[in-house]
PDB file of N, CA and C in Angstrom:
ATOM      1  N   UNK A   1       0.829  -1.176   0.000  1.00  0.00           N
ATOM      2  CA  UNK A   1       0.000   0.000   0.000  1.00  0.00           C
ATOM      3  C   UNK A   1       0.878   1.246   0.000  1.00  0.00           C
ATOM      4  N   UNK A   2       0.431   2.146  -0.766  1.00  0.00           N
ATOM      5  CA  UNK A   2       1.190   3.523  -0.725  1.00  0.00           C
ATOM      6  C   UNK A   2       1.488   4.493   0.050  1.00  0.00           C
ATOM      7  N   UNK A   3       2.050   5.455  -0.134  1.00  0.00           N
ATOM      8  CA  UNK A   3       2.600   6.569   0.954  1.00  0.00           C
ATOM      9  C   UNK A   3       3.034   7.323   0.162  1.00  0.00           C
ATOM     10  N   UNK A   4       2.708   8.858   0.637  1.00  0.00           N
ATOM     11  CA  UNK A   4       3.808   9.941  -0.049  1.00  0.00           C
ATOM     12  C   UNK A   4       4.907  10.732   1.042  1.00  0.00           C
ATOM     13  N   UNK A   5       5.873  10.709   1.035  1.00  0.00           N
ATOM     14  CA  UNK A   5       6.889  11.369   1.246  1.00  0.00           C
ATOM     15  C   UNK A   5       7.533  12.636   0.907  1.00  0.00           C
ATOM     16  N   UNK A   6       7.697  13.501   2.217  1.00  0.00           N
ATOM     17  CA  UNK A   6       7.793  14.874   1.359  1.00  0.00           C
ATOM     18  C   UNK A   6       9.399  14.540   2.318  1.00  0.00           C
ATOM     19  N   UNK A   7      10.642  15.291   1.755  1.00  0.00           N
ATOM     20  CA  UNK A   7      11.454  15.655   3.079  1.00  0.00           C
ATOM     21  C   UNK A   7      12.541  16.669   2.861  1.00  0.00           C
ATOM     22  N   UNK A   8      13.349  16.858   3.717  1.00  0.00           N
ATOM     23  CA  UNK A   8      14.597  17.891   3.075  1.00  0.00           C
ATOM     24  C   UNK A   8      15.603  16.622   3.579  1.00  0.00           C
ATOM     25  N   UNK A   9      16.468  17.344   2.714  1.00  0.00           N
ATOM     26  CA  UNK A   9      18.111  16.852   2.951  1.00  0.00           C
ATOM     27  C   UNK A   9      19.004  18.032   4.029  1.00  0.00           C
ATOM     28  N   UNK A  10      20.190  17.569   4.399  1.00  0.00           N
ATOM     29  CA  UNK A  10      20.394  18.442   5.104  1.00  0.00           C
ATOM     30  C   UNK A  10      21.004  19.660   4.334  1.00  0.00           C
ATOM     31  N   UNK A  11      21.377  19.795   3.255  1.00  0.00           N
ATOM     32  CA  UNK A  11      21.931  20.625   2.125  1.00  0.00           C
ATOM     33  C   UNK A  11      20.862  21.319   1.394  1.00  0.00           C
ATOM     34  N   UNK A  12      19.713  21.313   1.838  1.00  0.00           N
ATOM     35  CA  UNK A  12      18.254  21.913   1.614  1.00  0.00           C
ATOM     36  C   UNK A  12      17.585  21.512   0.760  1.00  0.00           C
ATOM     37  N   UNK A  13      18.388  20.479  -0.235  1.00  0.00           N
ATOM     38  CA  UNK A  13      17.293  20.358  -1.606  1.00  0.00           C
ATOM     39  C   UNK A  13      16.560  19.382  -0.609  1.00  0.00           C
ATOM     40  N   UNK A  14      15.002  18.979  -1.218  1.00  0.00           N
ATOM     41  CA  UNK A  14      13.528  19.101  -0.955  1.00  0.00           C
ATOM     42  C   UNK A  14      13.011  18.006  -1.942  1.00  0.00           C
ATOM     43  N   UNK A  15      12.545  16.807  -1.478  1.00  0.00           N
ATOM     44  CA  UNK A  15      11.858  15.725  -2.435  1.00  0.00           C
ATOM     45  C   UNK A  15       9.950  15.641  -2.230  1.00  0.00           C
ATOM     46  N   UNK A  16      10.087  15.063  -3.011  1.00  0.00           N
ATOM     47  CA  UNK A  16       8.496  14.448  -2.778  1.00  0.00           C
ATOM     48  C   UNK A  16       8.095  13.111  -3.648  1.00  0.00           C
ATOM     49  N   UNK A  17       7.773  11.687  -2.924  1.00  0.00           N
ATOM     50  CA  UNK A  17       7.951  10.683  -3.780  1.00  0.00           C
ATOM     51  C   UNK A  17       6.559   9.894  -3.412  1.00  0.00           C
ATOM     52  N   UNK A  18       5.912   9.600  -4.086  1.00  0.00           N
ATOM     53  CA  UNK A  18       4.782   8.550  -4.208  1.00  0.00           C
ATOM     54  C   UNK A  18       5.190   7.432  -4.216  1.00  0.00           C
ATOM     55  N   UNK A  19       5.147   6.594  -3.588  1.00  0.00           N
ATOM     56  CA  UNK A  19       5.798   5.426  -3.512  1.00  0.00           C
ATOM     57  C   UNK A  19       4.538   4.236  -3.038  1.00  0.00           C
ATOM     58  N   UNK A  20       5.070   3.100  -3.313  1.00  0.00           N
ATOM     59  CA  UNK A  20       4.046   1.489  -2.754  1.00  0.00           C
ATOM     60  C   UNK A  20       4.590   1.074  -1.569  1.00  0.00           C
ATOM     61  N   UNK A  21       5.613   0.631  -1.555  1.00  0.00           N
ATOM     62  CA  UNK A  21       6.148   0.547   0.188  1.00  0.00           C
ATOM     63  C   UNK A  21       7.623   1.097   1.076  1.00  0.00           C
ATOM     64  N   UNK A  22       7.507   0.732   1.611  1.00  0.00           N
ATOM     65  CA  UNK A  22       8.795   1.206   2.742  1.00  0.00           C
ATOM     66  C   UNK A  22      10.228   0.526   1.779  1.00  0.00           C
ATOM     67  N   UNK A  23      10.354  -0.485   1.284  1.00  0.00           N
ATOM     68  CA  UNK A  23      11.190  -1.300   0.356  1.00  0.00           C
ATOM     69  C   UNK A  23      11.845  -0.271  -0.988  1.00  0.00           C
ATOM     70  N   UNK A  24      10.849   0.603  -1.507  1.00  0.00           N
ATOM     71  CA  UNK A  24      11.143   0.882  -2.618  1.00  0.00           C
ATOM     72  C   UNK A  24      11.272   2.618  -2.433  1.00  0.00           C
ATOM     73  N   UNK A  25      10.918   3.013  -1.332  1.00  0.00           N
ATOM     74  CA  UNK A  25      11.231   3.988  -0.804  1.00  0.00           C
ATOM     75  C   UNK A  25      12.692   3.857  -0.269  1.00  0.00           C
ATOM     76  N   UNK A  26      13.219   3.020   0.533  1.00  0.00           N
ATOM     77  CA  UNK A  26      14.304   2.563   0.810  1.00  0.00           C
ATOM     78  C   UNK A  26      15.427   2.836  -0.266  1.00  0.00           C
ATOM     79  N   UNK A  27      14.770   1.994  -1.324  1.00  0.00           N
ATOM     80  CA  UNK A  27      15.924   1.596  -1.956  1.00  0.00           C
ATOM     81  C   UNK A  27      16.235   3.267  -3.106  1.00  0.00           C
ATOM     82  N   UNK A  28      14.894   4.088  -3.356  1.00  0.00           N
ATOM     83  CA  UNK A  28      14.993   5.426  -3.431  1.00  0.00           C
ATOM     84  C   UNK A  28      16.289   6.597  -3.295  1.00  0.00           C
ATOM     85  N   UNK A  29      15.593   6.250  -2.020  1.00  0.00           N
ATOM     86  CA  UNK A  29      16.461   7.716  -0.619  1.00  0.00           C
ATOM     87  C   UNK A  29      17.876   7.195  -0.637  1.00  0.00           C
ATOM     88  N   UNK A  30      18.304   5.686  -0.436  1.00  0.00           N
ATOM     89  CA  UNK A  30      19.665   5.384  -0.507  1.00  0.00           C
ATOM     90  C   UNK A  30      20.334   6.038  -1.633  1.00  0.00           C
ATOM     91  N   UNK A  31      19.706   5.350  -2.722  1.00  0.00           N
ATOM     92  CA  UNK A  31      20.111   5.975  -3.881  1.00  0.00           C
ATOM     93  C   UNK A  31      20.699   7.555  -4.390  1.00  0.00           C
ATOM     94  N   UNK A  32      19.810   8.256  -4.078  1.00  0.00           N
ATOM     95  CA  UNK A  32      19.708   9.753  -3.867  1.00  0.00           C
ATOM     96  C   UNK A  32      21.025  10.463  -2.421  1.00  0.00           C
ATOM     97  N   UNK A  33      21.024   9.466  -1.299  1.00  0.00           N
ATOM     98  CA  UNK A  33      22.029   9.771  -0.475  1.00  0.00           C
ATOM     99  C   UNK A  33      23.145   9.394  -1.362  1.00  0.00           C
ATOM    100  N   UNK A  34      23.483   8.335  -1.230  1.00  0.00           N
ATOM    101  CA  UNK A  34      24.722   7.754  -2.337  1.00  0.00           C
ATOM    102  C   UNK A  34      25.034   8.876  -3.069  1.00  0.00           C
ATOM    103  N   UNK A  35      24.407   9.252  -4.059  1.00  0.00           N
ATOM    104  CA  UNK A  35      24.843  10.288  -5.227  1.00  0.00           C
ATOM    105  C   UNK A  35      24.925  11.570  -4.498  1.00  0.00           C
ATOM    106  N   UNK A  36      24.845  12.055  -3.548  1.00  0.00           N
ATOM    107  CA  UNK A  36      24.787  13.700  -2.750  1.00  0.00           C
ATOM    108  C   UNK A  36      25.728  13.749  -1.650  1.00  0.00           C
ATOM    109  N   UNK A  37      25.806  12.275  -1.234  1.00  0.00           N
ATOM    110  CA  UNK A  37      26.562  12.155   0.240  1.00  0.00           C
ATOM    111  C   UNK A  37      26.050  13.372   1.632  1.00  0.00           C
ATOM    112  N   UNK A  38      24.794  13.292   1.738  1.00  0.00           N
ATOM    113  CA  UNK A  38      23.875  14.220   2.078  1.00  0.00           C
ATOM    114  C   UNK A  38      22.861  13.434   3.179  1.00  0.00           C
ATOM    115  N   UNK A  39      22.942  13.260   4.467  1.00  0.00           N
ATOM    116  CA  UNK A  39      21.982  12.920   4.926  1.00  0.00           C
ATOM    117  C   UNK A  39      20.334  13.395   5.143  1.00  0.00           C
ATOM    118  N   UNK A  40      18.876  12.762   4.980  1.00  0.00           N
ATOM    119  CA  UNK A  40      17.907  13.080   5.175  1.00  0.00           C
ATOM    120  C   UNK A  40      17.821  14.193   6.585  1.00  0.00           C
ATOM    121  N   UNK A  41      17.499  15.373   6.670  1.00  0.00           N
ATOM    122  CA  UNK A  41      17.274  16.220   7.894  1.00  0.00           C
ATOM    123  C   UNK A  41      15.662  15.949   8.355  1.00  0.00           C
ATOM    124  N   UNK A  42      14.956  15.883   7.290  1.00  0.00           N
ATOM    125  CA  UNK A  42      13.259  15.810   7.844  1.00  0.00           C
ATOM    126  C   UNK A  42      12.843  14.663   6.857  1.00  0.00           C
ATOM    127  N   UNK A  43      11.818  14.127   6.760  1.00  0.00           N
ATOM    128  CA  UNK A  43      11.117  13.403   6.434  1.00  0.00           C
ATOM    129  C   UNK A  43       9.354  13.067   6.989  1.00  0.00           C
ATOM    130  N   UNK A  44       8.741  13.282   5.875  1.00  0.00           N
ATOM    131  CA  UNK A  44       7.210  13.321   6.937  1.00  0.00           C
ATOM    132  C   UNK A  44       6.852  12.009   5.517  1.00  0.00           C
ATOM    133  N   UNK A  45       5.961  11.034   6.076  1.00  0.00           N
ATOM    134  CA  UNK A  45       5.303   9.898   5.750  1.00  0.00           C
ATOM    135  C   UNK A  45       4.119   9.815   5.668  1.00  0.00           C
ATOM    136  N   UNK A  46       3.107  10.193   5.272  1.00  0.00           N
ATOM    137  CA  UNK A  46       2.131  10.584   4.707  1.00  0.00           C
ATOM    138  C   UNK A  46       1.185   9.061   4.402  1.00  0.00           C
ATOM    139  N   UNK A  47       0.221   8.752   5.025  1.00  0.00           N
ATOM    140  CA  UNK A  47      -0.696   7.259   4.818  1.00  0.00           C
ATOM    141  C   UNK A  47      -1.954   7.397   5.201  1.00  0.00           C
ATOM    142  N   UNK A  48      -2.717   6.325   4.675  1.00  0.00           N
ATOM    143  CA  UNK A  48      -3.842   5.642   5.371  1.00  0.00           C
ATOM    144  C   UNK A  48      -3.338   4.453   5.949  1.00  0.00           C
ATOM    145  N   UNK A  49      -3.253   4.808   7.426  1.00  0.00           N
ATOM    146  CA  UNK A  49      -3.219   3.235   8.621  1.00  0.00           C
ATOM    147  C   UNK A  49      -3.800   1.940   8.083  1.00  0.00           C
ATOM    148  N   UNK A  50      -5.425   2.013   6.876  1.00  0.00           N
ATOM    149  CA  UNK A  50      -5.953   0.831   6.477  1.00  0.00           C
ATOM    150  C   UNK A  50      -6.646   1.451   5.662  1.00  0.00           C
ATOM    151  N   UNK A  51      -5.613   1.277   4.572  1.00  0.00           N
ATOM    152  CA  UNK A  51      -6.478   1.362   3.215  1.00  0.00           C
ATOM    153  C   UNK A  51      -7.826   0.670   2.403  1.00  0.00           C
ATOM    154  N   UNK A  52      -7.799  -0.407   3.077  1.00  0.00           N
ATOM    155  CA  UNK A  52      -8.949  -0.956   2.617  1.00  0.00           C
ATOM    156  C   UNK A  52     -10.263  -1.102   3.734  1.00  0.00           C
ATOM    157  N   UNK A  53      -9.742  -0.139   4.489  1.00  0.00           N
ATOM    158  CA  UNK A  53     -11.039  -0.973   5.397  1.00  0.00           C
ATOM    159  C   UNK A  53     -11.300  -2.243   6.333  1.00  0.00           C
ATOM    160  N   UNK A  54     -10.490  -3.022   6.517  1.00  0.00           N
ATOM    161  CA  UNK A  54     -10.632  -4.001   7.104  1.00  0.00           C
ATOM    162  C   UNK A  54     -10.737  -4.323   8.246  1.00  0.00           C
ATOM    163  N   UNK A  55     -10.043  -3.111   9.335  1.00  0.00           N
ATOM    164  CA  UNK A  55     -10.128  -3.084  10.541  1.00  0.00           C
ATOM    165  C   UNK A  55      -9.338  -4.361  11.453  1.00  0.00           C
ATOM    166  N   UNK A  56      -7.948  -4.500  10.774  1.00  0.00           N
ATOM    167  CA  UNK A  56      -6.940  -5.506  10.922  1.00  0.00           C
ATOM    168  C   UNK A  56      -6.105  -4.793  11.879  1.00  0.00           C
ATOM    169  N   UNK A  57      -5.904  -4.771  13.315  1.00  0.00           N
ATOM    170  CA  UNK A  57      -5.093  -4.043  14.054  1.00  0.00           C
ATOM    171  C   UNK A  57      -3.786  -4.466  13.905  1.00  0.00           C
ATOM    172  N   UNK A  58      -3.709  -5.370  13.779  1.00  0.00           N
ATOM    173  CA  UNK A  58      -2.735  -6.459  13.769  1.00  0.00           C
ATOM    174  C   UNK A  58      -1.466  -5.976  12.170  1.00  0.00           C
ATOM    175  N   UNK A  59      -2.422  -6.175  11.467  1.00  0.00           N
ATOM    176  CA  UNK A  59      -2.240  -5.602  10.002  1.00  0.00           C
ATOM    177  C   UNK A  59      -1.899  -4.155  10.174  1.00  0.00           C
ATOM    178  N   UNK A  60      -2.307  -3.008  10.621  1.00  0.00           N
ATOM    179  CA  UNK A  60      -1.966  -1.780  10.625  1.00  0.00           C
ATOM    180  C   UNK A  60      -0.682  -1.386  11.673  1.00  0.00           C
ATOM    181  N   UNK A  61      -0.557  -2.093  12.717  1.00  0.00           N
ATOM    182  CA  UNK A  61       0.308  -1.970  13.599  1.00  0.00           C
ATOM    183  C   UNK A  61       1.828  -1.981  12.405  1.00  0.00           C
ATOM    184  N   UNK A  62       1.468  -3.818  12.472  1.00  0.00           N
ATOM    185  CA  UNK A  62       3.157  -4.141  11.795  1.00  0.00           C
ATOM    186  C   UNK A  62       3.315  -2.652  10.245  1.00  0.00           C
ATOM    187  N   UNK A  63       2.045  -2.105   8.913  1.00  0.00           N
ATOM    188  CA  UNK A  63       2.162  -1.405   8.252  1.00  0.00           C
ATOM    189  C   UNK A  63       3.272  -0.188   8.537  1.00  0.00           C
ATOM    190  N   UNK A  64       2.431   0.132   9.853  1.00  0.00           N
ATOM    191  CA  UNK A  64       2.934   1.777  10.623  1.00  0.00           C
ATOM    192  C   UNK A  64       4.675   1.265  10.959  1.00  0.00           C
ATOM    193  N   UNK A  65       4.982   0.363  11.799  1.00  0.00           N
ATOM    194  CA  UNK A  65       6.197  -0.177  12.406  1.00  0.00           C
ATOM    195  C   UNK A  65       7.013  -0.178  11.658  1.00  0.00           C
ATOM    196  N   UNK A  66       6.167  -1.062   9.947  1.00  0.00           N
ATOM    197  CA  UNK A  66       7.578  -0.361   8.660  1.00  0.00           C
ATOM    198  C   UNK A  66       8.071   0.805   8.281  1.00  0.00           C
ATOM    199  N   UNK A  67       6.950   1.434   8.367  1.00  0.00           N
ATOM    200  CA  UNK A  67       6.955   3.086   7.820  1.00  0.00           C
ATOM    201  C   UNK A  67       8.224   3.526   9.001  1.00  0.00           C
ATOM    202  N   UNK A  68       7.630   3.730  10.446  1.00  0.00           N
ATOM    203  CA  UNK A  68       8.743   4.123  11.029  1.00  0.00           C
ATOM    204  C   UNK A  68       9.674   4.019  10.880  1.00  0.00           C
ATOM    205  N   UNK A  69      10.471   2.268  11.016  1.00  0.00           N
ATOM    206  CA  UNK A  69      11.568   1.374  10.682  1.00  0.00           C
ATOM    207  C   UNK A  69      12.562   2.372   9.868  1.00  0.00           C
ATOM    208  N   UNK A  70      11.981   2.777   8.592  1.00  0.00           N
ATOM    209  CA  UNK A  70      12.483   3.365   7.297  1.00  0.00           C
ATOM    210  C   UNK A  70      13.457   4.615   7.395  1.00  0.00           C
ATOM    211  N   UNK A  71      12.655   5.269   8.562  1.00  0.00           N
ATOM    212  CA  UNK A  71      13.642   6.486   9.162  1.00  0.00           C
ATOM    213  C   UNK A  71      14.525   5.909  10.059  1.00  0.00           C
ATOM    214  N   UNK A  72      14.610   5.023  10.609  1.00  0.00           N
ATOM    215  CA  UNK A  72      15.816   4.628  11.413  1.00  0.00           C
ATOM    216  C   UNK A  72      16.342   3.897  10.604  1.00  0.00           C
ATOM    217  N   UNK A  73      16.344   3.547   9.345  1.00  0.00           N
ATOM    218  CA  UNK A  73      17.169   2.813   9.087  1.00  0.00           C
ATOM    219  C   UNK A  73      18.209   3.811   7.900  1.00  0.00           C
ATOM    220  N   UNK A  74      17.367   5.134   7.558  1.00  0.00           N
ATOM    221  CA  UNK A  74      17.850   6.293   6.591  1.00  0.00           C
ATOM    222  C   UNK A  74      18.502   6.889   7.505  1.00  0.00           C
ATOM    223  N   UNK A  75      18.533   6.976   9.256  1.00  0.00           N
ATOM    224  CA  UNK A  75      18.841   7.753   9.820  1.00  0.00           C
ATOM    225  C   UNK A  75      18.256   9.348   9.902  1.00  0.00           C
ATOM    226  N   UNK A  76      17.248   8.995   9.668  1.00  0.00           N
ATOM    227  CA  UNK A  76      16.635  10.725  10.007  1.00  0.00           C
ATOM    228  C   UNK A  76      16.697  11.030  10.839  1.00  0.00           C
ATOM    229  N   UNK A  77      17.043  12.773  10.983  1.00  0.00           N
ATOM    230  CA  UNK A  77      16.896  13.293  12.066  1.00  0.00           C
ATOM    231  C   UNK A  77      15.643  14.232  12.467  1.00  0.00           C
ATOM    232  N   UNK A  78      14.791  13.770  11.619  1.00  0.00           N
ATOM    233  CA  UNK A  78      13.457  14.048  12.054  1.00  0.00           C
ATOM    234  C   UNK A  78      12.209  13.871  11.198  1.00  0.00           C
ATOM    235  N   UNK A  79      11.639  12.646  12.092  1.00  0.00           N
ATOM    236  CA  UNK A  79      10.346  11.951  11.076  1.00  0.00           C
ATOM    237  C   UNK A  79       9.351  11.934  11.871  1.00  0.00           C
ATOM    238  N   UNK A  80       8.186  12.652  10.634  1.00  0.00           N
ATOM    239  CA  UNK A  80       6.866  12.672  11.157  1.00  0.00           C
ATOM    240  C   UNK A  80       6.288  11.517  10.419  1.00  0.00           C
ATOM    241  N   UNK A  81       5.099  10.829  11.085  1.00  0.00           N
ATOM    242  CA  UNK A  81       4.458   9.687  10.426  1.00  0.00           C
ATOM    243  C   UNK A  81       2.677  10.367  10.345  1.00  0.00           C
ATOM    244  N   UNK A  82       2.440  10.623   9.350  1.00  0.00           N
ATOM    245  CA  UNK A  82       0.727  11.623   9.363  1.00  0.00           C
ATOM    246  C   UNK A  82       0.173  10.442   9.120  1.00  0.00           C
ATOM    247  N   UNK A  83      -1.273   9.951   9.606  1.00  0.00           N
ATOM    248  CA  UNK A  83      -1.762   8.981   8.759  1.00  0.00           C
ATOM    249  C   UNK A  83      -3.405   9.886   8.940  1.00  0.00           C
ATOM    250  N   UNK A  84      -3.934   9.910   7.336  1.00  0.00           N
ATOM    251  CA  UNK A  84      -4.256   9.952   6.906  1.00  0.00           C
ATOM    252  C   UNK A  84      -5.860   9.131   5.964  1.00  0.00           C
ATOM    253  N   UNK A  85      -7.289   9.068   6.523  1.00  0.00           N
ATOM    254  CA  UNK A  85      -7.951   8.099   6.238  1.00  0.00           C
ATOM    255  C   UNK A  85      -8.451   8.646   4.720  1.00  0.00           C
ATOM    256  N   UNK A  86      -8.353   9.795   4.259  1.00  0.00           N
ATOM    257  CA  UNK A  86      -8.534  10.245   2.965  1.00  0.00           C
ATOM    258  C   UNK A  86      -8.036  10.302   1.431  1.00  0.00           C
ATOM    259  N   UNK A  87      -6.783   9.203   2.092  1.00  0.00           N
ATOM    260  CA  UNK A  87      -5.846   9.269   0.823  1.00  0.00           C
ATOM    261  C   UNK A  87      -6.714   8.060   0.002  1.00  0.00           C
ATOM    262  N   UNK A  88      -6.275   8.702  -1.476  1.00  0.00           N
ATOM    263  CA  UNK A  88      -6.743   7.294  -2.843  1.00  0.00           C
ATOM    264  C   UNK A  88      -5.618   6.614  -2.385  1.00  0.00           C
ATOM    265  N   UNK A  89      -6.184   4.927  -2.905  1.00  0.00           N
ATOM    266  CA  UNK A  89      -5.751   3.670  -2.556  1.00  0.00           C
ATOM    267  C   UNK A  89      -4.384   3.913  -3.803  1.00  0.00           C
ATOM    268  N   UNK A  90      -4.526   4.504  -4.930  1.00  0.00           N
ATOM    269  CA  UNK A  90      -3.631   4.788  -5.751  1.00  0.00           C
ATOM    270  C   UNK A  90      -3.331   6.371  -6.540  1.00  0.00           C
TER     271      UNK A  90
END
């Protein structure tokens, strides 16, 4: 399920990425660090907790836990997680 991502770098340039999961966002932002040698300064994560409706706590918990994960694993030094019940499924 999707997410949009807005964030700065610490060198000020400014992204914004539509993405399907925490995986391909990952493999993104590395990318983009790699080539700048620039760590993420902000990052905000942008979702619906349950996109479909299902009312899976279980299911939304572990969703959210990736999303977080993603900034500790980019090392941000500052991530907001918004969730969002209004976003399109695509």
């Amino acid at each position: 399920m999707c997410a949009e991502l807005t964030g700065t770098f610490l060198d000020g340039r400014s992204f914004f990425y539509h993405c399907q999961g925490p995986g391909y966002a990952y493999e993104l932002l590395t990318k983009l660090y790699l080539e700048s040698s620039t760590k993420i300064q902000k990052l905000a994560i942008r979702l619906d907790p349950d996109p479909l409706r299902e009312c899976r706590q279980r299911w939304i918990f572990r969703r959210l836990k990736r999303w977080k994960a993603l900034g500790r694993r980019l090392q941000v030094l500052d991530l907001t997680v918004l969730l969002d019940s209004n976003m399109p499924l695509w």
